[in-house]
Protein backbone atom coordinates (compact mmCIF):
# COMPACT_ATOMS: atom_id res chain seq x y z
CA UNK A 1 136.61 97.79 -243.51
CA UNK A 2 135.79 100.88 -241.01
CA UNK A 3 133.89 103.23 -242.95
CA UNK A 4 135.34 106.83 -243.31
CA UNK A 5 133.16 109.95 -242.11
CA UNK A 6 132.53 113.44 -243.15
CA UNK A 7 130.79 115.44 -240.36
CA UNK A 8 129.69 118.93 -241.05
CA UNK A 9 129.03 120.96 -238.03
CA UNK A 10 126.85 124.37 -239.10
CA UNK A 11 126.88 127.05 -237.08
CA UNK A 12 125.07 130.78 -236.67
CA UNK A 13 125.68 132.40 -233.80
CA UNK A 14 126.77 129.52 -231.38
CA UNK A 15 130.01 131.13 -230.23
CA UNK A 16 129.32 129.67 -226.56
CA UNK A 17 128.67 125.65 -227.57
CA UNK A 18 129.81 125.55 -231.25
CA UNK A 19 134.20 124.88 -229.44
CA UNK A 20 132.03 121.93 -227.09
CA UNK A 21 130.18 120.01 -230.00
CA UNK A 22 133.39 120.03 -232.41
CA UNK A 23 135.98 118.88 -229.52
CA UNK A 24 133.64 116.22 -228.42
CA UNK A 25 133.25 114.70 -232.24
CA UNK A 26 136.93 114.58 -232.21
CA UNK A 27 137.28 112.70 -229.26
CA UNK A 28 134.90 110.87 -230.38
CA UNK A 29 136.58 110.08 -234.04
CA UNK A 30 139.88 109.54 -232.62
CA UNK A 31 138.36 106.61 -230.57
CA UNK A 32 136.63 104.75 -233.00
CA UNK A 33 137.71 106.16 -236.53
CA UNK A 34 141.51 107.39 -236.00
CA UNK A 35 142.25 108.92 -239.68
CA UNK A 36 139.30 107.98 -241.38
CA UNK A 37 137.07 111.52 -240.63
CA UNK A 38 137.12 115.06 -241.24
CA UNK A 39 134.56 117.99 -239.49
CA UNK A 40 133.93 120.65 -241.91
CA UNK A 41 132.49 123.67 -240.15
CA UNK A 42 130.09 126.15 -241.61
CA UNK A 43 129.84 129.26 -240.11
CA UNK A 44 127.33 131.06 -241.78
CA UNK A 45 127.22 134.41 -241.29
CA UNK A 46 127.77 134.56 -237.72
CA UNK A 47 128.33 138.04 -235.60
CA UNK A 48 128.69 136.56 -232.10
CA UNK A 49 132.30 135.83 -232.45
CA UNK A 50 131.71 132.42 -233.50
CA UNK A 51 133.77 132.82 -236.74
CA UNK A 52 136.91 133.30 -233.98
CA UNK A 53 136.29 130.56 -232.58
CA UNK A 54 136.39 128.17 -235.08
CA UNK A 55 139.32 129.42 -237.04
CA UNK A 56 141.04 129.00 -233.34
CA UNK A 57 139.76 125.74 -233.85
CA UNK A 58 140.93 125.17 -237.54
CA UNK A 59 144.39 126.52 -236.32
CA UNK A 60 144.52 123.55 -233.86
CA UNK A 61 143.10 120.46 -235.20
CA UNK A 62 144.35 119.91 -239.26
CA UNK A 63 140.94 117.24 -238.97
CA UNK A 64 139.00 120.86 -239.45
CA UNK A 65 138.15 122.48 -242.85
CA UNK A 66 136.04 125.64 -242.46
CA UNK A 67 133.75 127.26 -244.85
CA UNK A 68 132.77 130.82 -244.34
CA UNK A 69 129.68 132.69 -245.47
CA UNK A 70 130.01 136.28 -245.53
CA UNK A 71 126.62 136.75 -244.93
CA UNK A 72 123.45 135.19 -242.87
CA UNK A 73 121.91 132.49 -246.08
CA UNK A 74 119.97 130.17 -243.73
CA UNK A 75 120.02 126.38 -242.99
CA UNK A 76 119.93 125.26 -246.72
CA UNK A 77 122.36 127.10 -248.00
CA UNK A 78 125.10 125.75 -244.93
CA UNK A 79 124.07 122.50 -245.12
CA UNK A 80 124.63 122.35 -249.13
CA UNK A 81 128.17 123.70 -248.58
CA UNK A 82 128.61 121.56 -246.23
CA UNK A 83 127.30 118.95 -248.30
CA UNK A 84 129.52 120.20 -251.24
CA UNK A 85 133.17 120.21 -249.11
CA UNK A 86 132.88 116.16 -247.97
CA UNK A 87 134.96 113.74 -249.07
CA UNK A 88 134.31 110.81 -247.37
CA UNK A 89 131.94 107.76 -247.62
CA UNK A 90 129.50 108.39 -245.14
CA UNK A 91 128.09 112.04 -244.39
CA UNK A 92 126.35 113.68 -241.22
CA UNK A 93 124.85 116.92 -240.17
CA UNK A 94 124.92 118.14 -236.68
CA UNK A 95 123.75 121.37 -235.33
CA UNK A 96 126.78 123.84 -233.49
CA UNK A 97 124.37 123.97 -230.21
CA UNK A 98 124.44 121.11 -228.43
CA UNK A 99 121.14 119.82 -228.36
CA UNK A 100 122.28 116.22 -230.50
CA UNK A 101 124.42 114.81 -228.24
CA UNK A 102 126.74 113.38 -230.93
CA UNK A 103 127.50 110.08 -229.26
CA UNK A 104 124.03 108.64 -230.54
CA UNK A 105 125.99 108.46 -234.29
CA UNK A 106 128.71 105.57 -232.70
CA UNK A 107 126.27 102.86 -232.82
CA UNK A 108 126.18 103.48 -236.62
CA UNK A 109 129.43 104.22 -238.02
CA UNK A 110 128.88 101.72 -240.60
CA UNK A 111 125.98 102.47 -242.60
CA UNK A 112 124.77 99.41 -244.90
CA UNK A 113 125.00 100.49 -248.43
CA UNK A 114 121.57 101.43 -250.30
CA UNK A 115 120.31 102.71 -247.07
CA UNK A 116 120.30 105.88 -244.90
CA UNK A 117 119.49 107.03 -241.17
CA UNK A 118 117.07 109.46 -239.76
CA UNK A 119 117.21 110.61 -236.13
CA UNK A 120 113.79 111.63 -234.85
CA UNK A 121 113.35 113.61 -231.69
CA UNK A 122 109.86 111.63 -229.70
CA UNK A 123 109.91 114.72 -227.33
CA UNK A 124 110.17 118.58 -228.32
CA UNK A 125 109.26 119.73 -224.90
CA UNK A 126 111.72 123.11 -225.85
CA UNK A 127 110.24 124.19 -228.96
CA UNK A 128 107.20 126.84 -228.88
CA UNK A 129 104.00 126.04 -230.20
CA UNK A 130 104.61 127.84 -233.11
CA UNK A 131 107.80 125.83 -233.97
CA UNK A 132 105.42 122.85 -232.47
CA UNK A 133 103.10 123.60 -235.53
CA UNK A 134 105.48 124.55 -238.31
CA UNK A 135 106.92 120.93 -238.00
CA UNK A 136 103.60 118.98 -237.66
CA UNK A 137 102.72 121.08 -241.35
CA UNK A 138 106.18 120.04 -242.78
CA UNK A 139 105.34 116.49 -242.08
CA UNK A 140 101.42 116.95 -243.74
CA UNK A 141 103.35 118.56 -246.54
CA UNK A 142 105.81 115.65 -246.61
CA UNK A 143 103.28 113.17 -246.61
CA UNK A 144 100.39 114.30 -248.39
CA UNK A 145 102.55 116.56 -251.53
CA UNK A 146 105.44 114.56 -251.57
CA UNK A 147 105.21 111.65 -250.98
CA UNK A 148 107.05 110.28 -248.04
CA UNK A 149 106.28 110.18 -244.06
CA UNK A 150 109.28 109.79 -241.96
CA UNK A 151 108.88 110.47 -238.82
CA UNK A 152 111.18 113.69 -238.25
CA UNK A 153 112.87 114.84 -241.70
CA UNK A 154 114.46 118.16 -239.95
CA UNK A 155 116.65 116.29 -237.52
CA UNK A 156 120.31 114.65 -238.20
CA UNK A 157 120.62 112.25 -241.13
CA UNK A 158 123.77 109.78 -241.97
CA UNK A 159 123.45 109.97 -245.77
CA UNK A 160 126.14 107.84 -247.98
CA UNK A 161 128.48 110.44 -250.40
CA UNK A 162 127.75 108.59 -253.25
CA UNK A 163 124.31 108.52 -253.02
CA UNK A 164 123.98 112.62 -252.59
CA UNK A 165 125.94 112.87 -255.99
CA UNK A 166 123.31 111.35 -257.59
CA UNK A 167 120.72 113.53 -256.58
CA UNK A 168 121.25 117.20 -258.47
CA UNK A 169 119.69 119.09 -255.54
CA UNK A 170 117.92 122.03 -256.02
CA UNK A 171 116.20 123.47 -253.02
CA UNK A 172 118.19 126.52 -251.37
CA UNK A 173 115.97 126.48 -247.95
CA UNK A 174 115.39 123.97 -245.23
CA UNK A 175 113.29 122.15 -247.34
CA UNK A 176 116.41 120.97 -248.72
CA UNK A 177 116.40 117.65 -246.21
CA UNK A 178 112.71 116.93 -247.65
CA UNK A 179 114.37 116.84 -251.38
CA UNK A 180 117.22 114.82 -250.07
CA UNK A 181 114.89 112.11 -248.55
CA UNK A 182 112.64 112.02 -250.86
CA UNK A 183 114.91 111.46 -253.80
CA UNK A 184 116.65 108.70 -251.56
CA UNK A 185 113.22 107.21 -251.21
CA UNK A 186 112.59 107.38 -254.65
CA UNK A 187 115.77 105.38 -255.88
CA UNK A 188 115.08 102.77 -253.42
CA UNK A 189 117.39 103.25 -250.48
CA UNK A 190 115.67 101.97 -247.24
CA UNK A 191 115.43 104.16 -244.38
CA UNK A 192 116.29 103.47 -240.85
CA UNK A 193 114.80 106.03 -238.04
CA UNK A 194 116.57 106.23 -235.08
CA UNK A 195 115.07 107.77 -231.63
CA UNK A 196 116.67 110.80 -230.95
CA UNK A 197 117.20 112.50 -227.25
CA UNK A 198 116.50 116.66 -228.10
CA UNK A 199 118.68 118.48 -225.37
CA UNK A 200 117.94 121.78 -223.95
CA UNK A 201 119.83 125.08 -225.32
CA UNK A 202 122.54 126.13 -223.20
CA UNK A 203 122.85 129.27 -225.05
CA UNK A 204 121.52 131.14 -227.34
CA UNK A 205 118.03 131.25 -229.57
CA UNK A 206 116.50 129.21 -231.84
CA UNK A 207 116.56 130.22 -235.47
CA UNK A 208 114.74 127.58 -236.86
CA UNK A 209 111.02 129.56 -236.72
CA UNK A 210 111.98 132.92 -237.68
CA UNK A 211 109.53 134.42 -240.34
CA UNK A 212 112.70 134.68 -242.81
CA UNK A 213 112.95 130.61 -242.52
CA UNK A 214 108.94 130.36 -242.53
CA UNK A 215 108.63 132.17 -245.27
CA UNK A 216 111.39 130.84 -247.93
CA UNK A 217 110.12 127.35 -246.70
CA UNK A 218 106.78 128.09 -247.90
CA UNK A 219 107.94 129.60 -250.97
CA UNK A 220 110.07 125.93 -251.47
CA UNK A 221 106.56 123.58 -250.67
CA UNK A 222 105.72 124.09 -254.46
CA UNK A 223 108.51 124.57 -255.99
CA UNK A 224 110.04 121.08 -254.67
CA UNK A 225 106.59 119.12 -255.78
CA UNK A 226 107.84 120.39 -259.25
CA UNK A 227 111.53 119.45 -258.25
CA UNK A 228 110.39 115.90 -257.46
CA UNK A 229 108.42 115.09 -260.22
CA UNK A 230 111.20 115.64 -262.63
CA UNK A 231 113.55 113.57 -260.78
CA UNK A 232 110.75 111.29 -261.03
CA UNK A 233 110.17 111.35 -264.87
CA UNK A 234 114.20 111.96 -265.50
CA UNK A 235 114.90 108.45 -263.96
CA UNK A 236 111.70 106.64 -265.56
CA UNK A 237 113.31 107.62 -268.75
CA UNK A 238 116.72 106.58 -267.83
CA UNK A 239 115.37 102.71 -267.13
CA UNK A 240 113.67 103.15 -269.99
CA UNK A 241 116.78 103.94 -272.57
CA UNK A 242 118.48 100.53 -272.73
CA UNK A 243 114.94 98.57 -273.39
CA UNK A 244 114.40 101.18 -276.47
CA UNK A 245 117.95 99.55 -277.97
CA UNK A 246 116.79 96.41 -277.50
């Protein structure tokens, strides 16, 4: 059986590429999963005129369900709604600008179950040392607090719905694909990482680095340590209920 999709696209301020990326995934879908997907599109917070743009969209293609944020609340907080709105059995993330070329997801539309993938990008030859640094920390933090190493947490992910129910999340920030992995990690599902070509900007700026990201990510390190230790303890004690009956 072809498995069904959900594909959220989120979007801030990508009015020029944010019409491209959506119209290709549904050329895309149509060829190889006719009926079986819907792209939910989060527009959070935009004031380029993106908003326009994808209610055009909405308006033309019943395939799209948008979700609105009235104001700017960061990557987290649009990929949980995201997150939130799918309905289908397998789940993906892609960025509104263009630099995932979303043809790299066809060679896994079906996803084994008790398993995930994670795209990693070998090259970031566009990011700024700064950015350059920021992700070489989240991967110390990753592996040295947390617990896991993969090789590129903060890129796209193909996660199974029913596995993300299970999870409770509780990280508002970008850190939120950190608690997502790790969690997945933690209940066993095996990983597959996937090179990943990372594709110029046609328009635009990154928003990834800004101090306002930098910051509530920081503020998340320690408060997801805590986050993941309870999962931790809350599942120990869930294997351990029906041997106390015995």
């Amino acid at each position: 059986m072809e498995q069904t999709w959900s594909i959220v696209v989120f979007c801030y301020n990508e009015v020029v590429t944010v019409e491209k990326v959506v119209t290709k995934l549904i050329r895309t879908f149509d060829e190889h999963r006719p009926g079986r997907y819907e792209i939910i599109i989060v527009d959070d917070g935009s004031s380029d005129g993106s908003d326009g743009v994808i209610k055009k969209l909405a308006g033309a293609f019943p395939v799209i369900r948008p979700v609105f944020h009235k104001t700017n609340r960061g990557i987290g907080h649009a990929l949980r709604s995201g997150y939130a709105e799918a309905r289908h059995e397998n789940i993906t993330a892609v960025p509104a600008d263009a630099q995932f070329n979303t043809d790299e997801l066809i060679p896994y539309l079906n996803v084994a179950p008790g398993s995930f993938v994670s795209y990693f990008r070998l090259e970031n030859t566009t990011y700024t040392m700064a950015r350059n640094a920021l992700s070489y920390a989240n991967r110390l933090v990753n592996r040295f607090f947390l617990g896991f190493d993969l090789k590129d947490v903060n890129w796209v992910k193909i996660y199974k719905n029913e596995d993300l129910r299970k999870l409770n999340l509780e990280i508002e920030s970008s850190l939120v694909e950190s608690e997502i992995c790790a969690k997945l990690l933690s209940l066993g599902r095996r990983v597959e990482q996937v090179e990943s070509k990372y594709h110029p900007r046609e328009a635009g700026v990154s928003k990834g680095a800004s101090w306002k990201i930098v910051r509530q990510a920081l503020r998340d390190t320690l408060t997801l340590s805590v986050v993941l230790r309870r999962f931790k303890t809350q599942r120990n004690a869930q294997r351990a209920v029906p041997a106390s009956n015995l």
